[in-house]
N, C-alpha and C. Protein backbone atom coordinates (compact mmCIF):
# COMPACT_ATOMS: atom_id res chain seq x y z
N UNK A 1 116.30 106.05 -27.28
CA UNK A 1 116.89 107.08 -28.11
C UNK A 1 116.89 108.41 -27.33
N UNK A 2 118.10 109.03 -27.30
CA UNK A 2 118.03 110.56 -26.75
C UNK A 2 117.62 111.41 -27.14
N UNK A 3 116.87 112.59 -26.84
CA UNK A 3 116.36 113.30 -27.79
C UNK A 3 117.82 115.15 -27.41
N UNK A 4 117.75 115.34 -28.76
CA UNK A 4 118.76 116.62 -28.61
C UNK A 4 118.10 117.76 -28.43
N UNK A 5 118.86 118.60 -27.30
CA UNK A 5 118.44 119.47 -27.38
C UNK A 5 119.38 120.93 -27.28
N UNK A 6 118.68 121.88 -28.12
CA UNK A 6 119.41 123.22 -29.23
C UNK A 6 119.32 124.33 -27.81
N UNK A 7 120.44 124.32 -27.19
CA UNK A 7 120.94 125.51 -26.18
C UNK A 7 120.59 127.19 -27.40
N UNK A 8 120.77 126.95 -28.40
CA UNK A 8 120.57 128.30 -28.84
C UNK A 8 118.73 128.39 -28.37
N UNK A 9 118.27 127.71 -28.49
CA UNK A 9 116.32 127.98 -28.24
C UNK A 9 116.24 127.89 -27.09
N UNK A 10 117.30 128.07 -25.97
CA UNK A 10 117.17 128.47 -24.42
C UNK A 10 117.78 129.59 -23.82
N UNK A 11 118.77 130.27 -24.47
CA UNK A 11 119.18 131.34 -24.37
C UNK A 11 118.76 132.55 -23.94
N UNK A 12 118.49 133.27 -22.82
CA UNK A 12 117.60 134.33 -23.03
C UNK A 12 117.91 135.37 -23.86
N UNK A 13 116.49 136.02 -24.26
CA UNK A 13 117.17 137.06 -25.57
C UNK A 13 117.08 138.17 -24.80
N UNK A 14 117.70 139.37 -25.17
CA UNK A 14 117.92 140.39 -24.74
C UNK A 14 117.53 141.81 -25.48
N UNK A 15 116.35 142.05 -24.75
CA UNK A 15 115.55 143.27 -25.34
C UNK A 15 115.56 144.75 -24.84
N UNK A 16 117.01 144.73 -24.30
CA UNK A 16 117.55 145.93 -24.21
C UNK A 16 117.93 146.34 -24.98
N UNK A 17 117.98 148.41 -25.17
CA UNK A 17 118.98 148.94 -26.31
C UNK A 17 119.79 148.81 -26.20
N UNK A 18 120.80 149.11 -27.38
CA UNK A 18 122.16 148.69 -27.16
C UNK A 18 122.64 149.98 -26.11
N UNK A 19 123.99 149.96 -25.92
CA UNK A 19 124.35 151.32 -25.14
C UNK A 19 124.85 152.16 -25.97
N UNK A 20 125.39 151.89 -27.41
CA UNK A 20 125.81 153.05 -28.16
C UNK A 20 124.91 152.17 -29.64
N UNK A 21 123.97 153.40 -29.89
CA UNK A 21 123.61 152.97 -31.79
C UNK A 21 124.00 154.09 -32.49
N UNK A 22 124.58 153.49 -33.79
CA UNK A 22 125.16 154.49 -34.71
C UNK A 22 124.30 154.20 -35.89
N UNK A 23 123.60 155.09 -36.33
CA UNK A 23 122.21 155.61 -37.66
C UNK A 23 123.25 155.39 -38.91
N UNK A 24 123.69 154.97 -39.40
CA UNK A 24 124.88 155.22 -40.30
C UNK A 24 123.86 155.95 -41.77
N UNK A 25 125.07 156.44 -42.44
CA UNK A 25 124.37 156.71 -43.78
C UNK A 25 124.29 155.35 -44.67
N UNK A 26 123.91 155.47 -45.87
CA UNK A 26 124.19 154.64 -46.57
C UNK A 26 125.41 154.41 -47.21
N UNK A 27 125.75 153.38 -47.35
CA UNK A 27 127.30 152.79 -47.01
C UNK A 27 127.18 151.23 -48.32
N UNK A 28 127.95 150.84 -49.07
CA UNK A 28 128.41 149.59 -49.78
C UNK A 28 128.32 148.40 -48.81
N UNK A 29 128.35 148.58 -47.62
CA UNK A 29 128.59 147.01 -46.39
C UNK A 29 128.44 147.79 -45.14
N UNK A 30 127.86 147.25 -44.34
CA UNK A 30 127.37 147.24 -42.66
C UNK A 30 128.66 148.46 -42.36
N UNK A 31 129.92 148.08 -42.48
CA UNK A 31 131.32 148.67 -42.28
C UNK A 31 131.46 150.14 -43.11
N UNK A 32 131.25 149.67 -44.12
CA UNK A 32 131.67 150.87 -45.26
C UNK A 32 133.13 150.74 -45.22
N UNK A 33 133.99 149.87 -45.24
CA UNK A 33 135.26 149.38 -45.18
C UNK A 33 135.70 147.98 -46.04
N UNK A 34 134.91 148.75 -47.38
CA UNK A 34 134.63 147.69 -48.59
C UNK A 34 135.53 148.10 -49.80
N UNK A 35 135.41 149.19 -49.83
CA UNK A 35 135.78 149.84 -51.62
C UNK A 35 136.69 150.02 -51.25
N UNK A 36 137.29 150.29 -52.70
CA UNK A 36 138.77 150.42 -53.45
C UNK A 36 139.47 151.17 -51.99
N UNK A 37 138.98 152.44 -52.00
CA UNK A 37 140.06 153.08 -51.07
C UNK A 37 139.22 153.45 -49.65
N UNK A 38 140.10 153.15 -48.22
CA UNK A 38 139.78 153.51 -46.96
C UNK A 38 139.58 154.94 -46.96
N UNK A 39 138.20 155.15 -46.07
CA UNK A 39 137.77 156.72 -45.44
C UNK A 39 138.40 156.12 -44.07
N UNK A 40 139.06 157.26 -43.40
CA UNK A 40 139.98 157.16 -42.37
C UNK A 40 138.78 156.97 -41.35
N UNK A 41 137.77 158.33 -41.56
CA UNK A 41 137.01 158.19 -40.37
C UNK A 41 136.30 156.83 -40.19
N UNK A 42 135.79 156.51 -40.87
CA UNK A 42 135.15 154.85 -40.89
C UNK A 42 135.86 154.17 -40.43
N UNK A 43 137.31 154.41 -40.55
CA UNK A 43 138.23 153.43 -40.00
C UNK A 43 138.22 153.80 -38.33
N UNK A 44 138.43 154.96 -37.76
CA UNK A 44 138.24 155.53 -37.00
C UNK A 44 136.72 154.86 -35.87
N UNK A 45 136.07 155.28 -36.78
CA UNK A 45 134.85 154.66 -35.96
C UNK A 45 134.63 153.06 -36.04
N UNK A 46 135.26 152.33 -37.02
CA UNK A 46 135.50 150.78 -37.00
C UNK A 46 136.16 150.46 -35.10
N UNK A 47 137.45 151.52 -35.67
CA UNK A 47 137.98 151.29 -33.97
C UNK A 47 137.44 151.64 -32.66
N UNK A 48 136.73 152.76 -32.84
CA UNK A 48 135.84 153.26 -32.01
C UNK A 48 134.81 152.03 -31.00
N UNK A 49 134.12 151.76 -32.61
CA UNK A 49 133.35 150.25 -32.04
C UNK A 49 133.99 148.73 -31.45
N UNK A 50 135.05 148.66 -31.95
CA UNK A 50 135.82 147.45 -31.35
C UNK A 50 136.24 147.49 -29.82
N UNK A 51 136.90 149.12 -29.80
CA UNK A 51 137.29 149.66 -28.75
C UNK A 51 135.98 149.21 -27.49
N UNK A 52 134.80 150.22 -27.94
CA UNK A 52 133.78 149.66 -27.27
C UNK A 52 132.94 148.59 -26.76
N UNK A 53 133.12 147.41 -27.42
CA UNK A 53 132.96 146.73 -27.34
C UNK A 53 133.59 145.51 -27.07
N UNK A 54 135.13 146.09 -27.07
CA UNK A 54 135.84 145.78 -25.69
C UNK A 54 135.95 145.62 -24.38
N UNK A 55 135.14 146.52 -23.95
CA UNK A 55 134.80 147.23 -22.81
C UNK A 55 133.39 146.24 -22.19
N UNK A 56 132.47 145.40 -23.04
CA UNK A 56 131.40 144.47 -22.67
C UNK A 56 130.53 146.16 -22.87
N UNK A 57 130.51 146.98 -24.04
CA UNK A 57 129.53 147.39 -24.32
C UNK A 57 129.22 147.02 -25.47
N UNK A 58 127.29 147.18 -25.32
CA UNK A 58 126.66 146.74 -26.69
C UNK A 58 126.53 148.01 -27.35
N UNK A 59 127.40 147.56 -28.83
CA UNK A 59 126.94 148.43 -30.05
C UNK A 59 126.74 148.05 -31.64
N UNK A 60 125.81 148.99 -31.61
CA UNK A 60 124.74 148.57 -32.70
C UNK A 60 124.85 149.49 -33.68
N UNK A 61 124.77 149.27 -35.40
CA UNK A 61 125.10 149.78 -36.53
C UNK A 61 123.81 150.07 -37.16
N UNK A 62 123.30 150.80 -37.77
CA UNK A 62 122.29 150.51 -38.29
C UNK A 62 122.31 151.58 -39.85
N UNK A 63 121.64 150.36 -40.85
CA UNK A 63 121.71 151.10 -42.21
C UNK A 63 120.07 151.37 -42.49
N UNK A 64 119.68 151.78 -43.69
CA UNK A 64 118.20 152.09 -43.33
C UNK A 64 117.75 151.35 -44.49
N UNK A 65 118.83 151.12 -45.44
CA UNK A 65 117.98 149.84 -46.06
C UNK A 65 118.41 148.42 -45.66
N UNK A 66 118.95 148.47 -44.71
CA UNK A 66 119.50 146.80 -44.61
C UNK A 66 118.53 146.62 -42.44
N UNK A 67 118.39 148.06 -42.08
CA UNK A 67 117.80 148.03 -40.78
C UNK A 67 116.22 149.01 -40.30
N UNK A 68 115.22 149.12 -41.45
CA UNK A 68 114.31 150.02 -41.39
C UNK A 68 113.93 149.99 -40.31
N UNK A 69 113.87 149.07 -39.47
CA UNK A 69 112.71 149.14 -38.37
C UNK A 69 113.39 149.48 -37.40
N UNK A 70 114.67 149.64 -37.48
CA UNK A 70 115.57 150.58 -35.86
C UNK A 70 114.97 151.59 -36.25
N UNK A 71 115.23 152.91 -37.53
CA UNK A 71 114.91 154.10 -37.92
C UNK A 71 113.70 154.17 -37.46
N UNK A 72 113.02 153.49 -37.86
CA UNK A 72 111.61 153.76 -37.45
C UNK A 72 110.80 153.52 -35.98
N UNK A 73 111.70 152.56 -35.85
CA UNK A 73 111.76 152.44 -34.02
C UNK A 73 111.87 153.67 -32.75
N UNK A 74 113.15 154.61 -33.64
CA UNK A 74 113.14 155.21 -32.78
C UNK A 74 112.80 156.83 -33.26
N UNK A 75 112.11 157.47 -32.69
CA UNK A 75 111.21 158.41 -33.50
C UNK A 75 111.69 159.83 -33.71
N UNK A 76 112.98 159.82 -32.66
CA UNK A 76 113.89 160.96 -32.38
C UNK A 76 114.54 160.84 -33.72
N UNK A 77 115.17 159.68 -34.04
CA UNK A 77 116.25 159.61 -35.46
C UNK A 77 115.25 160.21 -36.79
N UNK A 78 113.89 159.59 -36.64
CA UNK A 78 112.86 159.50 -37.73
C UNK A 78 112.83 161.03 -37.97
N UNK A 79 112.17 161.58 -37.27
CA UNK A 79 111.93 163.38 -37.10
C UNK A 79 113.64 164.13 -37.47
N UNK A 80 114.60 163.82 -37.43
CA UNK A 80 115.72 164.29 -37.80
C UNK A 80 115.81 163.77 -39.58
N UNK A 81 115.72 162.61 -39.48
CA UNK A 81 116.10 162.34 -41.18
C UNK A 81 114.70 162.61 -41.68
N UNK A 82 113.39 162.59 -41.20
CA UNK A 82 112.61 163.84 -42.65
C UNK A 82 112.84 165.39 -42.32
N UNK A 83 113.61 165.96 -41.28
CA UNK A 83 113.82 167.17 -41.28
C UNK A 83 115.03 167.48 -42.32
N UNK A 84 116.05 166.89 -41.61
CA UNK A 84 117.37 167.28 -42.52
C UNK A 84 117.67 166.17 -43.49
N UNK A 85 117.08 164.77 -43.88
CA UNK A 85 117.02 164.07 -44.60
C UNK A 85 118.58 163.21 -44.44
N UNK A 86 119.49 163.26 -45.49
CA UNK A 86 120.14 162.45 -45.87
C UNK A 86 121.65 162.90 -44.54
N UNK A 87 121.36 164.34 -44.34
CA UNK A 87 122.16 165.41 -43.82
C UNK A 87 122.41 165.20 -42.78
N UNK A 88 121.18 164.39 -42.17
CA UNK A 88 121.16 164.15 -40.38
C UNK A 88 122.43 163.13 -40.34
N UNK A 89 122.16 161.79 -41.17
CA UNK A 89 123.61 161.09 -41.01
C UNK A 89 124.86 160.97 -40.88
N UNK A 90 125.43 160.46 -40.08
CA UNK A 90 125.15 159.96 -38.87
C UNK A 90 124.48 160.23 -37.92
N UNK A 91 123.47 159.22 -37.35
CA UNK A 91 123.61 159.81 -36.08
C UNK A 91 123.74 158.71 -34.57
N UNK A 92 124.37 159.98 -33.92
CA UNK A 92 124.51 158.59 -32.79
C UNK A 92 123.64 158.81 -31.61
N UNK A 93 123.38 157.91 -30.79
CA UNK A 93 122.18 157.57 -29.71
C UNK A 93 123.12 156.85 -28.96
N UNK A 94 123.55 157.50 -27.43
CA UNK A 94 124.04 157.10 -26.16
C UNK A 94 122.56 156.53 -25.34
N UNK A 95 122.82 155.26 -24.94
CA UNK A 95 121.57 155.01 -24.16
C UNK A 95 120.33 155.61 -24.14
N UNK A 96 120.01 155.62 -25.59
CA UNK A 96 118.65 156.51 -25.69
C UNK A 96 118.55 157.88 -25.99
N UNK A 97 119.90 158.04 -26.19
CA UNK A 97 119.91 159.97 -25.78
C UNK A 97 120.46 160.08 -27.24
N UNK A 98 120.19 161.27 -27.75
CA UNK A 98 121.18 161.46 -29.15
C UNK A 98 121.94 162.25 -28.66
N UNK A 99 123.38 162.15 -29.06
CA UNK A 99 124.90 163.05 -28.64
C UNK A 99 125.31 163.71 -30.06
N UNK A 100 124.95 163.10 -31.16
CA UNK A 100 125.35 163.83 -32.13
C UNK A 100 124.89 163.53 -33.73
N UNK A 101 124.74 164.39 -34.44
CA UNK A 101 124.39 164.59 -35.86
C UNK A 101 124.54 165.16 -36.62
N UNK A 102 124.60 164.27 -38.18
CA UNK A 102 125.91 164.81 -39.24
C UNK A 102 127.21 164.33 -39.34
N UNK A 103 127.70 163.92 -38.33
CA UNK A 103 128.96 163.39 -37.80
C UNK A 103 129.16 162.65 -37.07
N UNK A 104 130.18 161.70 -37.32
CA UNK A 104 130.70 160.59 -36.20
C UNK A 104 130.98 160.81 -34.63
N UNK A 105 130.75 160.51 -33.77
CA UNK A 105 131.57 161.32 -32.65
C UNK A 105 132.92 160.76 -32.47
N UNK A 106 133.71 160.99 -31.47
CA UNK A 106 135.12 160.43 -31.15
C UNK A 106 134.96 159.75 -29.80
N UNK A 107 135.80 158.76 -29.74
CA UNK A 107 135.41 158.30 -28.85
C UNK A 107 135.28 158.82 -27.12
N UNK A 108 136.12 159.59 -27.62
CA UNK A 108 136.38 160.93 -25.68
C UNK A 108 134.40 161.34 -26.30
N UNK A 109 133.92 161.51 -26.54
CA UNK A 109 132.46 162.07 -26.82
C UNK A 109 131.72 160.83 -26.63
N UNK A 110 131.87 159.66 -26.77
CA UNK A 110 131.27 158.87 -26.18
C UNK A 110 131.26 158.07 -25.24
N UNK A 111 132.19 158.29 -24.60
CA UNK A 111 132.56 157.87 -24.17
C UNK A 111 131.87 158.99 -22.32
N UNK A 112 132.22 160.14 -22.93
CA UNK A 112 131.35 161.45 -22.11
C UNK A 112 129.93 160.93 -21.80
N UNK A 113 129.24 160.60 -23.06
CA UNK A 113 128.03 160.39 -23.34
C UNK A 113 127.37 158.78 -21.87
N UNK A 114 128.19 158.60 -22.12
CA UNK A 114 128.26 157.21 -21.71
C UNK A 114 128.57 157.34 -20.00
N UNK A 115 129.48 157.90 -19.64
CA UNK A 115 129.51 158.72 -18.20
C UNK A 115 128.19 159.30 -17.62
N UNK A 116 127.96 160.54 -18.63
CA UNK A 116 127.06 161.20 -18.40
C UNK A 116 126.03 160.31 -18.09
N UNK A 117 125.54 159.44 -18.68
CA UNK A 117 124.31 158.37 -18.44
C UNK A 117 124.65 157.57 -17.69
N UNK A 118 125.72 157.11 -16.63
CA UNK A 118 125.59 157.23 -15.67
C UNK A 118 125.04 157.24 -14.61
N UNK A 119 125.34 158.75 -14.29
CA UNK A 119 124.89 159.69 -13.42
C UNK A 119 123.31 159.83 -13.24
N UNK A 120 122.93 159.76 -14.37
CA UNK A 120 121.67 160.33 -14.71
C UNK A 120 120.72 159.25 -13.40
């Protein structure tokens, strides 16, 4: 008898950050591209992320009740949402770095972000 064996339990896993994480606010679905009527920017940053990840970059979404332990993972986001609380959201993290908060960036801004780190 052969015995089977599961290629997913050989895979190596990958415990790098992603290269772009987005803190999202709280949102109806991972997307926020659920309810009755489209927010452009969501749509915007939907494309943003596809775009990116086009490209063979990793990006990562994160909600804070569906992803506590990114928030809390990373201590820069943590210290912003008990400072400015609900206000800080979005926020985004280029390879570790935060580029922006309160707001989505565009992709020419992350795309900067993403250059810039680089160099570094």
């Amino acid at each position: 008898m052969s015995e089977v064996i599961s290629l997913l339990n050989t895979l190596p896993t990958s415990t790098a950050p992603a290269d772009v994480e987005l803190f999202d606010p709280p949102m109806c679905c991972p997307t926020g591209l659920c309810g009755p009527t489209l927010d452009q920017t969501l749509l915007d940053v939907n494309q943003m992320v596809l775009s990116l990840q086009s490209e063979n970059l990793r990006v990562e979404r994160y909600q804070m009740t569906s992803h506590p332990n990114a928030f809390l993972g990373n201590a820069e986001v943590m210290k912003l949402v008990r400072e400015k609380q609900l206000e800080a959201l979005p926020i985004t993290v280029v390879r570790g770095r935060i580029i922006k908060v309160g707001a989505y960036p565009t992709l020419e801004e992350v795309r900067a972000a993403l250059d810039g780190a680089k160099s570094q």
